[in-house]
PDB file of N, CA and C in Angstrom:
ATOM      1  N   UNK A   1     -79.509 138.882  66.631  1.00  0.00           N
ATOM      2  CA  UNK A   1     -79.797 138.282  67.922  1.00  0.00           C
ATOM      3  C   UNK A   1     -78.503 137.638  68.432  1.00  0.00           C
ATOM      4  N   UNK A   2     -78.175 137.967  69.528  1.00  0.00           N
ATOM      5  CA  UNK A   2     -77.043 137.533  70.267  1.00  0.00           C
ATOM      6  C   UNK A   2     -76.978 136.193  70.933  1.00  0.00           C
ATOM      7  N   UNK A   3     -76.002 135.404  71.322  1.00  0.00           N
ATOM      8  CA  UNK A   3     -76.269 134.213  71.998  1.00  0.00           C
ATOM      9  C   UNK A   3     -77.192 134.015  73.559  1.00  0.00           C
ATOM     10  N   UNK A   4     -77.173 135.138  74.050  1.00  0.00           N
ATOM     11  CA  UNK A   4     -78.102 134.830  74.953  1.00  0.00           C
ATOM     12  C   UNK A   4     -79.518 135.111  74.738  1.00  0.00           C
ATOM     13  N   UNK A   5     -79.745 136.013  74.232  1.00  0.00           N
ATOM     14  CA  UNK A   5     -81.258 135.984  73.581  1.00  0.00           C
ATOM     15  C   UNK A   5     -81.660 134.766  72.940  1.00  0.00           C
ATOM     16  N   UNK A   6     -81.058 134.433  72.282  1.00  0.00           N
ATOM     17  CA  UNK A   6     -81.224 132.495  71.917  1.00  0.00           C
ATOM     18  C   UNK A   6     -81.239 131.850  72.684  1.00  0.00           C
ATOM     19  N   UNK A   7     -80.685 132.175  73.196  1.00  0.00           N
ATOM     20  CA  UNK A   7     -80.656 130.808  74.795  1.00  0.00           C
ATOM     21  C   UNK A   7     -82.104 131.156  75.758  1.00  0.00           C
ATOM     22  N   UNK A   8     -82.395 132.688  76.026  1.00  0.00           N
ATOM     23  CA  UNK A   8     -83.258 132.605  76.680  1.00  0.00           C
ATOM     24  C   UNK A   8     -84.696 132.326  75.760  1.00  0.00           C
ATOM     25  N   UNK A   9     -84.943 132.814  74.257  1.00  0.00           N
ATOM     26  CA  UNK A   9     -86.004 132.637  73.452  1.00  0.00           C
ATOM     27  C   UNK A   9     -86.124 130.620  74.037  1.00  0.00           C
ATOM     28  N   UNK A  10     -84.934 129.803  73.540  1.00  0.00           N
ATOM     29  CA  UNK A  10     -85.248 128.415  73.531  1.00  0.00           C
ATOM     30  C   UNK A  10     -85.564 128.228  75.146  1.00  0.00           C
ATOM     31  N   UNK A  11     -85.419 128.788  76.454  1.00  0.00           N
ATOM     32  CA  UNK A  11     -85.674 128.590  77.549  1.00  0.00           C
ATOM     33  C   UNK A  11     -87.164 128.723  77.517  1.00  0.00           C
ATOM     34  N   UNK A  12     -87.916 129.755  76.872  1.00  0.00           N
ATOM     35  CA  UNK A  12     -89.197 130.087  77.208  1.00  0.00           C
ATOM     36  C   UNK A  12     -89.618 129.349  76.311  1.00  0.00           C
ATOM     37  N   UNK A  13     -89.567 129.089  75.278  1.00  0.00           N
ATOM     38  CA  UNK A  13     -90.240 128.035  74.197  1.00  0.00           C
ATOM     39  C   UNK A  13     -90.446 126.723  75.602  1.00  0.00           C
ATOM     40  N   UNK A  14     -89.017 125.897  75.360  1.00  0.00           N
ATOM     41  CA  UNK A  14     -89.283 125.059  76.135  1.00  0.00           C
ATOM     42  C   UNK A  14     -89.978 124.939  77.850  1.00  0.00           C
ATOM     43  N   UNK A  15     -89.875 126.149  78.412  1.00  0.00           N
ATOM     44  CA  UNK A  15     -90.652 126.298  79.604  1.00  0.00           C
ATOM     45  C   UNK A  15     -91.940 126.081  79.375  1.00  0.00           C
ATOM     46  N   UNK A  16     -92.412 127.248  77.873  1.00  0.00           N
ATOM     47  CA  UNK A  16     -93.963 127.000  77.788  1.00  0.00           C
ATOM     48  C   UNK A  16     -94.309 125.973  77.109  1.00  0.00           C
ATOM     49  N   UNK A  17     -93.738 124.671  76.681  1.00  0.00           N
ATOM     50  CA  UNK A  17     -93.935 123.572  76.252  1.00  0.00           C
ATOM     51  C   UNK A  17     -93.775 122.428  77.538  1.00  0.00           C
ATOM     52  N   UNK A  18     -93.199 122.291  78.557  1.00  0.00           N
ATOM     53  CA  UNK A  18     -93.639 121.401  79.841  1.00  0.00           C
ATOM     54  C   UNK A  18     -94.529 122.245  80.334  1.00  0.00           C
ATOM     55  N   UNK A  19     -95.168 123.561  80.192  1.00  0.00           N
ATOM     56  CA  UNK A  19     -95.998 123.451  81.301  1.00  0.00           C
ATOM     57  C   UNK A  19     -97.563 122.844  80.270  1.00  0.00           C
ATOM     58  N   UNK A  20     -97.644 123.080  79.042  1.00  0.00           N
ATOM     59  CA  UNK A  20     -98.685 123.055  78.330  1.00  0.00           C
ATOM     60  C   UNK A  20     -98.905 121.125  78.588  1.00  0.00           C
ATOM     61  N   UNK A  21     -97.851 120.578  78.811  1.00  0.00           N
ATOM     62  CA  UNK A  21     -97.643 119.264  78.956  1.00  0.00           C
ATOM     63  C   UNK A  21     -98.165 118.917  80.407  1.00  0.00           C
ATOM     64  N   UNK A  22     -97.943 119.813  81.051  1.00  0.00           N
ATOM     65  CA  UNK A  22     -98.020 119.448  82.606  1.00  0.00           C
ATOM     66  C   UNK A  22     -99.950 119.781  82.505  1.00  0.00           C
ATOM     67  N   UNK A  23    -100.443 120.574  82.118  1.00  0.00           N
ATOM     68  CA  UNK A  23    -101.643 121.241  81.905  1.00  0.00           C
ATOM     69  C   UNK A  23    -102.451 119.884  81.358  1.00  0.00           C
ATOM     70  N   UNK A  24    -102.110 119.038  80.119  1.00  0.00           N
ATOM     71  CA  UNK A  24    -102.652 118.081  79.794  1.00  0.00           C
ATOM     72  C   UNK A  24    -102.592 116.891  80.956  1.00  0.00           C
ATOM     73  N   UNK A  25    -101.706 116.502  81.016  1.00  0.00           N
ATOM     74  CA  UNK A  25    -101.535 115.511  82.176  1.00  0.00           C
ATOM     75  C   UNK A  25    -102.568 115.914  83.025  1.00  0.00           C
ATOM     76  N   UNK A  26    -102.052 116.954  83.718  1.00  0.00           N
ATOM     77  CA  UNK A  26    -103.189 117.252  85.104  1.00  0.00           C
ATOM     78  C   UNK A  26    -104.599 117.134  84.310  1.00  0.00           C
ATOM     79  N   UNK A  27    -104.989 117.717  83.122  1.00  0.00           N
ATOM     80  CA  UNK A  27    -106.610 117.694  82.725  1.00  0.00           C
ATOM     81  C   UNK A  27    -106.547 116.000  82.768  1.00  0.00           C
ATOM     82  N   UNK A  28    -105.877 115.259  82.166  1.00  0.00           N
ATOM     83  CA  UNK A  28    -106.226 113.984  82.551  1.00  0.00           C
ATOM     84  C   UNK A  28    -106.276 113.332  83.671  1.00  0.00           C
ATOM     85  N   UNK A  29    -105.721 113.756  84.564  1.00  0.00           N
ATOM     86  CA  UNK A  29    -105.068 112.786  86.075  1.00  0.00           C
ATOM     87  C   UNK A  29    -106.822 112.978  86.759  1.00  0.00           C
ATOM     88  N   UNK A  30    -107.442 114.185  86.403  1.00  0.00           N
ATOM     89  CA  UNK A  30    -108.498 114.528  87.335  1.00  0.00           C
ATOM     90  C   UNK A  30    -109.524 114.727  86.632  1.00  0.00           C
ATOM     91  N   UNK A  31    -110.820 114.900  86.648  1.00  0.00           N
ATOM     92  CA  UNK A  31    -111.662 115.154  86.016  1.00  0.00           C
ATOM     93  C   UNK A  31    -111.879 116.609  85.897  1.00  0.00           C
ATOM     94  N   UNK A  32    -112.883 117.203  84.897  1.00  0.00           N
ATOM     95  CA  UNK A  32    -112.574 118.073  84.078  1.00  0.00           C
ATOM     96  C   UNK A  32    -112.860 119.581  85.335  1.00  0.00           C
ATOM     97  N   UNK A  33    -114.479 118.784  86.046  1.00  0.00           N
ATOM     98  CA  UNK A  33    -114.318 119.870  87.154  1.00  0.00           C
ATOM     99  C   UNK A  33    -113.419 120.132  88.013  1.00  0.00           C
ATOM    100  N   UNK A  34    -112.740 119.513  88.790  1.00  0.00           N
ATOM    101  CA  UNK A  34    -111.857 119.395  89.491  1.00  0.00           C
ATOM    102  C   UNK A  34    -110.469 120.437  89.065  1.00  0.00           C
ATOM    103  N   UNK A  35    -110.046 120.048  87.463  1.00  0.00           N
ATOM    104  CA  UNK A  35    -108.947 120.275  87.348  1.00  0.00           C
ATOM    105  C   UNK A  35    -109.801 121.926  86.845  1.00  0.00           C
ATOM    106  N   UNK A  36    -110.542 122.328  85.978  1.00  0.00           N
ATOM    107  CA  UNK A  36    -110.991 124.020  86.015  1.00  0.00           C
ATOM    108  C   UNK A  36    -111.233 124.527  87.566  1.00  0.00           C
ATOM    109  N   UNK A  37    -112.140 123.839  88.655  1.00  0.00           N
ATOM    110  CA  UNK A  37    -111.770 124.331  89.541  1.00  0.00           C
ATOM    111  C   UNK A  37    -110.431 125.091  90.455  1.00  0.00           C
ATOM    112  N   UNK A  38    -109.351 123.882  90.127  1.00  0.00           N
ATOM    113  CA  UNK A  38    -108.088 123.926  90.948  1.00  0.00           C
ATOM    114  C   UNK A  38    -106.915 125.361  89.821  1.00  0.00           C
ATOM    115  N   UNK A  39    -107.445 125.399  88.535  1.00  0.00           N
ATOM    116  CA  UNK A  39    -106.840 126.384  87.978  1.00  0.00           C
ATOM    117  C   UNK A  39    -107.521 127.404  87.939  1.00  0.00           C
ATOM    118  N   UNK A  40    -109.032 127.885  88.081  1.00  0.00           N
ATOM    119  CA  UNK A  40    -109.256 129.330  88.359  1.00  0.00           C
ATOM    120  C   UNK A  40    -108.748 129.862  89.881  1.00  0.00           C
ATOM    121  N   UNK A  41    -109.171 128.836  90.522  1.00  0.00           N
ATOM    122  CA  UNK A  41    -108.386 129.665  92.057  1.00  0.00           C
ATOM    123  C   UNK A  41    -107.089 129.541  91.969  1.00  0.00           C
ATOM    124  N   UNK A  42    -106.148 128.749  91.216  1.00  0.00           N
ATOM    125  CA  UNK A  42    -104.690 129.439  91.008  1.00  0.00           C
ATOM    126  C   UNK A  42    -104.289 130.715  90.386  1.00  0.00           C
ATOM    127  N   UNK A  43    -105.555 130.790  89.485  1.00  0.00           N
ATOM    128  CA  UNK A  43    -104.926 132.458  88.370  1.00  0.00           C
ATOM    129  C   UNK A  43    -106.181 133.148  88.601  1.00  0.00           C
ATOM    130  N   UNK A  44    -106.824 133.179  89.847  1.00  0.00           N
ATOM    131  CA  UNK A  44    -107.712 134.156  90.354  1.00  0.00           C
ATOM    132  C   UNK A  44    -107.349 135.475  90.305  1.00  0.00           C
ATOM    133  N   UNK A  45    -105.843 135.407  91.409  1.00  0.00           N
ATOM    134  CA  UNK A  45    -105.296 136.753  91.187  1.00  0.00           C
ATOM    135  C   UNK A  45    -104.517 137.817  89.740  1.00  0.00           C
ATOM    136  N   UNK A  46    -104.865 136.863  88.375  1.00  0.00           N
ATOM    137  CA  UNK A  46    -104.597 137.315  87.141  1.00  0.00           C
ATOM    138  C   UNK A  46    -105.823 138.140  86.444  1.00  0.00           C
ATOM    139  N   UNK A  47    -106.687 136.905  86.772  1.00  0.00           N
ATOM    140  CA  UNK A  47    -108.167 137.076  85.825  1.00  0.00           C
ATOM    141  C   UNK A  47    -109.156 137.980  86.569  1.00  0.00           C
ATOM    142  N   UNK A  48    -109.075 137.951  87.368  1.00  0.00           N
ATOM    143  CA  UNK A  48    -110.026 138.907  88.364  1.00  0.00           C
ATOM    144  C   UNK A  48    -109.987 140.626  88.398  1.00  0.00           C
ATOM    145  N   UNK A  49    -108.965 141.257  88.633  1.00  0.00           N
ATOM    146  CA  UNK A  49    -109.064 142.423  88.435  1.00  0.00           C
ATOM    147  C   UNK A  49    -109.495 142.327  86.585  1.00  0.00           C
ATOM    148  N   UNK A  50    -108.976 142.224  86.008  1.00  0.00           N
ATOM    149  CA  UNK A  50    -109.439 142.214  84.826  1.00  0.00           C
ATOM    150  C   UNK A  50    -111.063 142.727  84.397  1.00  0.00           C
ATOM    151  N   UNK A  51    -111.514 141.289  84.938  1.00  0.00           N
ATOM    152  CA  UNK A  51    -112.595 141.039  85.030  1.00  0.00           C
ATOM    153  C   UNK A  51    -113.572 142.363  86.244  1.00  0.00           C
ATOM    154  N   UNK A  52    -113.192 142.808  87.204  1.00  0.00           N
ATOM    155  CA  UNK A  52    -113.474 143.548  87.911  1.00  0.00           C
ATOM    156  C   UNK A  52    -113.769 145.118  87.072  1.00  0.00           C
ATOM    157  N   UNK A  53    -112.287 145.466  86.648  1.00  0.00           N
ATOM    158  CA  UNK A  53    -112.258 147.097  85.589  1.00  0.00           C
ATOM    159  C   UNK A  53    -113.843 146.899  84.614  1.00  0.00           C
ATOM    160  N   UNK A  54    -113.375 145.583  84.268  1.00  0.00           N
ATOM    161  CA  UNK A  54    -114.209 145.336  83.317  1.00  0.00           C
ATOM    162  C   UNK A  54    -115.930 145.746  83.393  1.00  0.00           C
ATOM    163  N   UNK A  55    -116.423 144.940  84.348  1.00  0.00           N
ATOM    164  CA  UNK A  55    -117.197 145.299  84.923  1.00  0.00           C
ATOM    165  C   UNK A  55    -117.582 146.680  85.684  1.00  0.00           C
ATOM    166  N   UNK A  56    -116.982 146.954  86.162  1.00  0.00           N
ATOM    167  CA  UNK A  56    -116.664 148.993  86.759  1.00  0.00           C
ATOM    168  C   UNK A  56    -116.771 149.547  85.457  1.00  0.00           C
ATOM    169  N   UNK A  57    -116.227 149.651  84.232  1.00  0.00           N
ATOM    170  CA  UNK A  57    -116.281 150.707  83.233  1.00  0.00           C
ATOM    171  C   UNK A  57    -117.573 150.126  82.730  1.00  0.00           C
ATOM    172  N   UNK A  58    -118.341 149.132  82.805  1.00  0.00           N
ATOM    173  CA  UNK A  58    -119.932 149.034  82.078  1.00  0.00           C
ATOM    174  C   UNK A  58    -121.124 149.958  82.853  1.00  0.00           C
ATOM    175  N   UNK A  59    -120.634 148.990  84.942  1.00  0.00           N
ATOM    176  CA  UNK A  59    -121.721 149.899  85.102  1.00  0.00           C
ATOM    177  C   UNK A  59    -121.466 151.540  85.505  1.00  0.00           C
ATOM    178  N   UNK A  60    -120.060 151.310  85.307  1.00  0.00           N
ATOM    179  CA  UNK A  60    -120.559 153.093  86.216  1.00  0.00           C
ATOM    180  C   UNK A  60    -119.886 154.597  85.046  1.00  0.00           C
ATOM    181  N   UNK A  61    -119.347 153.850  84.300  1.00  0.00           N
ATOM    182  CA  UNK A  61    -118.836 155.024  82.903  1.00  0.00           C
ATOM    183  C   UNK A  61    -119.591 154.596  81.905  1.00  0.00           C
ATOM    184  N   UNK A  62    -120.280 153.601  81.550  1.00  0.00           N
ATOM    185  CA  UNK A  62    -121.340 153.365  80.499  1.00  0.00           C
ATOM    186  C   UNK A  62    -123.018 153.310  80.569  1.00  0.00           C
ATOM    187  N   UNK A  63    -122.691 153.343  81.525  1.00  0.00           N
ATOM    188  CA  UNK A  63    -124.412 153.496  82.046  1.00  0.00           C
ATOM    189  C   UNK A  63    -124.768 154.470  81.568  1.00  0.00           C
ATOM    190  N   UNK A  64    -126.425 154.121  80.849  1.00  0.00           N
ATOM    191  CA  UNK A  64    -127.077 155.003  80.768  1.00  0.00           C
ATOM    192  C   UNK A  64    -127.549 155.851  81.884  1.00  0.00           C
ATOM    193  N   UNK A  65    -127.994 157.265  81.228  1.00  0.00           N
ATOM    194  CA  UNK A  65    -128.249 157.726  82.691  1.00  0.00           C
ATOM    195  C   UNK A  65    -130.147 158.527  82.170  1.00  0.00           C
TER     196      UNK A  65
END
């Protein structure tokens, strides 16, 4: 591993360590609905198609017929 691959591995460590920090804070600053509310409509556009295929390959390629 070269020096920048180190540098960027410790960038993402530490990126995903303030946000996991920022994630607690906010679950505390607000109550619990509030703060699941305000993060599914932020990663709507992640979880949703997902969730969509998902649903499409049950009812319409697994269906019984």
């Amino acid at each position: 591993m070269n020096k920048f691959d180190a540098y960027m591995l410790f960038f993402g460590f530490f990126a995903l360590i303030l946000f996991l920090l920022y994630l607690v804070f906010d679950y505390f600053a607000t109550n619990p609905n509030a703060f699941w509310d305000k993060w599914t409509k932020k990663t709507l556009w992640l979880w949703l198609p997902i969730y969509g295929l998902q649903r499409l390959i049950k009812e319409v390629i697994l269906k019984k017929k």
